[in-house]
C-alpha atoms as a PDB file:
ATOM      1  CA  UNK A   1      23.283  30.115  59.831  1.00  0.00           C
ATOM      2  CA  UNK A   2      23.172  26.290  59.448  1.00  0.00           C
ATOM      3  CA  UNK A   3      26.304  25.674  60.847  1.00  0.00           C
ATOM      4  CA  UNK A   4      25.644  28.111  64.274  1.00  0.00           C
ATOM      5  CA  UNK A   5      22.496  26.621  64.690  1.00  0.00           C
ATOM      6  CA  UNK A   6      23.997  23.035  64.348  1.00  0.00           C
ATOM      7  CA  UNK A   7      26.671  24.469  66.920  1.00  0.00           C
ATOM      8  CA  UNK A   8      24.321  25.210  69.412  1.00  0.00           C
ATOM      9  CA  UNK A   9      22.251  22.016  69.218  1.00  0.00           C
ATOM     10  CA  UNK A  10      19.639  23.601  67.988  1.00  0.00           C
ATOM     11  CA  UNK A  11      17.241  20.910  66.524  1.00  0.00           C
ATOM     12  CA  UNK A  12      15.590  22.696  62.858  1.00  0.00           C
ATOM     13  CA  UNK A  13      14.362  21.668  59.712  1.00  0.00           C
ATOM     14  CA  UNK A  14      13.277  22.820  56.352  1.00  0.00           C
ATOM     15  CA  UNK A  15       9.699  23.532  54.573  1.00  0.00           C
ATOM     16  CA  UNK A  16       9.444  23.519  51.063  1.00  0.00           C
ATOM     17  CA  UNK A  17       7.593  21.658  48.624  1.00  0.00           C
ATOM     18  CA  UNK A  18       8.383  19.615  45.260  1.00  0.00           C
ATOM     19  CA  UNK A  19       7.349  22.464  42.980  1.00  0.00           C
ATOM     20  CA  UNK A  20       9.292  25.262  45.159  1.00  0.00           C
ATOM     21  CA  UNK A  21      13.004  23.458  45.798  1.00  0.00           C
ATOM     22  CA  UNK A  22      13.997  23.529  42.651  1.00  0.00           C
ATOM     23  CA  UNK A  23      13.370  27.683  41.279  1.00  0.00           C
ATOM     24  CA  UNK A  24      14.831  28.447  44.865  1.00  0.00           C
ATOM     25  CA  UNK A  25      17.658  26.347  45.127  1.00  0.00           C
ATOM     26  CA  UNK A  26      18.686  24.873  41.572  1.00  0.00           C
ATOM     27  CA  UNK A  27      17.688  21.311  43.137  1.00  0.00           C
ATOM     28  CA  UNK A  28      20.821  21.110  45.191  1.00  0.00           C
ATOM     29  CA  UNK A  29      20.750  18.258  47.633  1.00  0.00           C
ATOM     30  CA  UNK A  30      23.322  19.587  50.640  1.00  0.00           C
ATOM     31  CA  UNK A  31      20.536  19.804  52.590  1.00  0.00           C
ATOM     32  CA  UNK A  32      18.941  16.691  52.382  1.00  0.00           C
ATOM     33  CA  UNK A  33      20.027  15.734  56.420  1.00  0.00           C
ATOM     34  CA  UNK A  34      17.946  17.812  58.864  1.00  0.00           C
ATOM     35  CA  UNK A  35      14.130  16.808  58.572  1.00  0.00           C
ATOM     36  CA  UNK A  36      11.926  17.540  55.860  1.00  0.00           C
ATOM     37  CA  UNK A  37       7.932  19.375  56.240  1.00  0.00           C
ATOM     38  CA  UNK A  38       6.769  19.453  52.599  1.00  0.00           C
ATOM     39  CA  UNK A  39       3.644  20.612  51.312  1.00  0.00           C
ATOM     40  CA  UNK A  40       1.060  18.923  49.196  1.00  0.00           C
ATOM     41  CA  UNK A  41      -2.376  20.212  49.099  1.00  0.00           C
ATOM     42  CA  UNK A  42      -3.758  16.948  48.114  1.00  0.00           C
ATOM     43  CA  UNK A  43      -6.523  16.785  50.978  1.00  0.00           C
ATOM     44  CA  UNK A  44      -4.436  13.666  51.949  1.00  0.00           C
ATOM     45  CA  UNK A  45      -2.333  13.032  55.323  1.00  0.00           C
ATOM     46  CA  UNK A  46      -0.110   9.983  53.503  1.00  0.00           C
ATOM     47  CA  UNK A  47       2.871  10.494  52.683  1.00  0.00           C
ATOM     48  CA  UNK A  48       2.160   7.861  49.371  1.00  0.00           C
ATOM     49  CA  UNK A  49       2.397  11.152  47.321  1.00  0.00           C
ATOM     50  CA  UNK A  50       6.232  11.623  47.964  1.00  0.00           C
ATOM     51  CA  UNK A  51       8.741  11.553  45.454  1.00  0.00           C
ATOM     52  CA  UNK A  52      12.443  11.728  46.736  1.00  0.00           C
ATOM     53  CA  UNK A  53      13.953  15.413  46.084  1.00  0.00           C
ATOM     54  CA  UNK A  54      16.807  17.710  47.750  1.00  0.00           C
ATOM     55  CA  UNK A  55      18.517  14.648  48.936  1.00  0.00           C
ATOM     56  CA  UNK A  56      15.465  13.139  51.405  1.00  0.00           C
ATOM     57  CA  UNK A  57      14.516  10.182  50.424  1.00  0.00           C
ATOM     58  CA  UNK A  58      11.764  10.431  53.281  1.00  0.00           C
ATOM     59  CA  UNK A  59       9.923  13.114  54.702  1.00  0.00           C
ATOM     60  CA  UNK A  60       9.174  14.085  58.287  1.00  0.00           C
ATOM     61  CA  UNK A  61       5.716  16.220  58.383  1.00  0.00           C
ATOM     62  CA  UNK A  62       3.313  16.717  55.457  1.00  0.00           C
ATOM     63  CA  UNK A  63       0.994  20.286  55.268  1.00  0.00           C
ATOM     64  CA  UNK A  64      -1.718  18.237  53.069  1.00  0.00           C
ATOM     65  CA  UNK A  65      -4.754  21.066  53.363  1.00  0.00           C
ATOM     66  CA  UNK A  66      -4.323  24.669  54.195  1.00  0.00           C
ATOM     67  CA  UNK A  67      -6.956  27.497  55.508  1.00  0.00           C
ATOM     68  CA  UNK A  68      -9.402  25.581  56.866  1.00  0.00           C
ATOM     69  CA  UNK A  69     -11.779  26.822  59.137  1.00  0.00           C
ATOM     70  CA  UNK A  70     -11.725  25.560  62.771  1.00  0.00           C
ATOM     71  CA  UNK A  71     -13.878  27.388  65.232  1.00  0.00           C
ATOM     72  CA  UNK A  72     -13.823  30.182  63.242  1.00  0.00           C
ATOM     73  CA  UNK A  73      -9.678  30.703  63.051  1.00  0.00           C
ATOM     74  CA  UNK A  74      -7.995  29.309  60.116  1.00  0.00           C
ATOM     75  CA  UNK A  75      -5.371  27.123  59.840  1.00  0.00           C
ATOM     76  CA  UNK A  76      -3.559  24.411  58.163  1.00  0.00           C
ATOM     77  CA  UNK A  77      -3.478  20.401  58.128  1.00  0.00           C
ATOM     78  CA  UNK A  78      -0.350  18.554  59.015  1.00  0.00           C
ATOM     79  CA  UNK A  79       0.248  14.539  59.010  1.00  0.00           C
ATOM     80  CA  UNK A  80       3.300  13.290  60.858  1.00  0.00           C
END
C-alpha cells in the first residue's frame, strides 16, 4: 500500500502515539520518513512533550485534547 501510494504521489502520513507504536508494530522504525501526527492528551499544543520513536526524530501535527465541545459538535485539538 505504501509503495502504490508513494507511486502515485500521493502525499500521506501516519497517526499513532508513543504508547500505541510499539504493541502494534514491535517499535520498528521503517517508517520513520513520511510525516508524523501523534497524540498526547496533555491539554498542551507544544510539541516539548516529544520523545523520538519509530524513526522521527520530529513530529509534524500533535492531537493534544480530544472531544471537546465546540458549538455543540465534538471534536479534537491539533497543534501544527
Amino acid at each position: 500500500m505504501i509503495d502504490q501510494a508513494n507511486a502515485m504521489g500521493v502525499h500521506w502520513g501516519i497517526y499513532t502515539s508513543y504508547s500505541q507504536w510499539g504493541p502494534i508494530t514491535s517499535n520498528t522504525d521503517r517508517f520513520g520518513a513520511p510525516p508524523l501526527w501523534y497524540a498526547h492528551y496533555d491539554g498542551d499544543p507544544s510539541f516539548d512533550d516529544f520523545s523520538p520513536f519509530g524513526g522521527w526524530p520530529t513530529p509534524s501535527i500533535k492531537q493534544y485534547d480530544g472531544d471537546v465541545d465546540f458549538c455543540g459538535a465534538s471534536l479534537d485539538k491539533n497543534a501544527y
